[in-house]
C-alpha atoms as a PDB file:
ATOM      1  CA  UNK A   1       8.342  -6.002 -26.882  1.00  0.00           C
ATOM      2  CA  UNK A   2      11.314  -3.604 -26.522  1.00  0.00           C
ATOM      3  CA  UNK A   3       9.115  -0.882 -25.858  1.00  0.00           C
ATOM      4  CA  UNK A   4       6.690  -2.536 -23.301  1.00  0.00           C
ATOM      5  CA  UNK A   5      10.244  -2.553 -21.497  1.00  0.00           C
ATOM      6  CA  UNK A   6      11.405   1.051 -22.357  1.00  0.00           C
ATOM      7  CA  UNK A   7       8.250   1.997 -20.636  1.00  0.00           C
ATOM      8  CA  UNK A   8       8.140  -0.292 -17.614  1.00  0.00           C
ATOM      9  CA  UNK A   9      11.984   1.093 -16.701  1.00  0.00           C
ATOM     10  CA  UNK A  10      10.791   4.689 -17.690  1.00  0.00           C
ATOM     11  CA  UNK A  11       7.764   4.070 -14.754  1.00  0.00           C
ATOM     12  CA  UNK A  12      10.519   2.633 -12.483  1.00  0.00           C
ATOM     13  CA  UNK A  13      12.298   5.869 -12.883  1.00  0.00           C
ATOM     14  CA  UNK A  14       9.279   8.222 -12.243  1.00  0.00           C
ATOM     15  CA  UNK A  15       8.432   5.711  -9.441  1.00  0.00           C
ATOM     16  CA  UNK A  16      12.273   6.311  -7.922  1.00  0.00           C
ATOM     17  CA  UNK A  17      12.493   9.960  -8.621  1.00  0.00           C
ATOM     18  CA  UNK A  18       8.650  10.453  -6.473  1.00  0.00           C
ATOM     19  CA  UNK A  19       9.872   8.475  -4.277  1.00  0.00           C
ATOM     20  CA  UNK A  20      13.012  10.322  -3.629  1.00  0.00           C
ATOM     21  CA  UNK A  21      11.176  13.620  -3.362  1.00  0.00           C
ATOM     22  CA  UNK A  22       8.749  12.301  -1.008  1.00  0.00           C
ATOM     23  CA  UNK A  23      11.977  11.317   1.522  1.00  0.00           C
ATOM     24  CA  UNK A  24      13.143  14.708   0.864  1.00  0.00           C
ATOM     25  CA  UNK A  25       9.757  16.142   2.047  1.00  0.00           C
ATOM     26  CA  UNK A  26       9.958  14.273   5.354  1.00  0.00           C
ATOM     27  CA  UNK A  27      13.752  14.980   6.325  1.00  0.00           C
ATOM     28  CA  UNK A  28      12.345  18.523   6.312  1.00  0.00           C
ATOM     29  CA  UNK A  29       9.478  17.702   7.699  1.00  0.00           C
ATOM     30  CA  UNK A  30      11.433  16.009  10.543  1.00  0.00           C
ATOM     31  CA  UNK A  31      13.946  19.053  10.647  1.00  0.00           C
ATOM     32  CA  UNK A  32      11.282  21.516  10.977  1.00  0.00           C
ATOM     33  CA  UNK A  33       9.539  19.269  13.752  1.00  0.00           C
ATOM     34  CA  UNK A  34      13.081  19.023  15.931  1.00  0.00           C
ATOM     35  CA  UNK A  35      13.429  22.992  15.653  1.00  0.00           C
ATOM     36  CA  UNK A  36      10.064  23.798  16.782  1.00  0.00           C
ATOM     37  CA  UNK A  37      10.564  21.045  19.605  1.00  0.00           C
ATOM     38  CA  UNK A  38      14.254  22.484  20.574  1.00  0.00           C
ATOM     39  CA  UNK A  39      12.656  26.196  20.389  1.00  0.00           C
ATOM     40  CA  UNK A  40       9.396  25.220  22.736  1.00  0.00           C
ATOM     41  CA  UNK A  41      12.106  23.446  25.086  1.00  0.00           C
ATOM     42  CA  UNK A  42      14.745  26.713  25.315  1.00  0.00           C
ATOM     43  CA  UNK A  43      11.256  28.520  25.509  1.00  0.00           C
ATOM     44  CA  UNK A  44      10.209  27.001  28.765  1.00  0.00           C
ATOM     45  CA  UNK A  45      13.818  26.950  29.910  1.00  0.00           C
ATOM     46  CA  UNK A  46      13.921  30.522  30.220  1.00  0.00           C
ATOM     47  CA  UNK A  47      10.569  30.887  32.195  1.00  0.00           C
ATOM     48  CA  UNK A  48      11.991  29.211  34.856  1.00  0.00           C
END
């Protein structure tokens, strides 16, 4: 019984720690979006 539970919290953890890596992927994601956009947007400022 103890370790059915030592592995259901270890697959919690893994479950957290993917989970955590997968928000890290889309703040970058997100960060590399909002450059692009500002870039594209100073970009067509200056043809005017």
């Amino acid at each position: 019984m103890a370790l059915r539970k030592h592995r259901t919290d270890a697959a919690i953890a893994a479950n957290e720690a993917d989970a955590a890596r997968g928000d890290a992927s889309a703040y970058w994601v997100c960060l590399a979006l909002l450059l692009a956009m500002v870039t594209l947007a100073m970009r067509i400022a200056s043809m005017w």
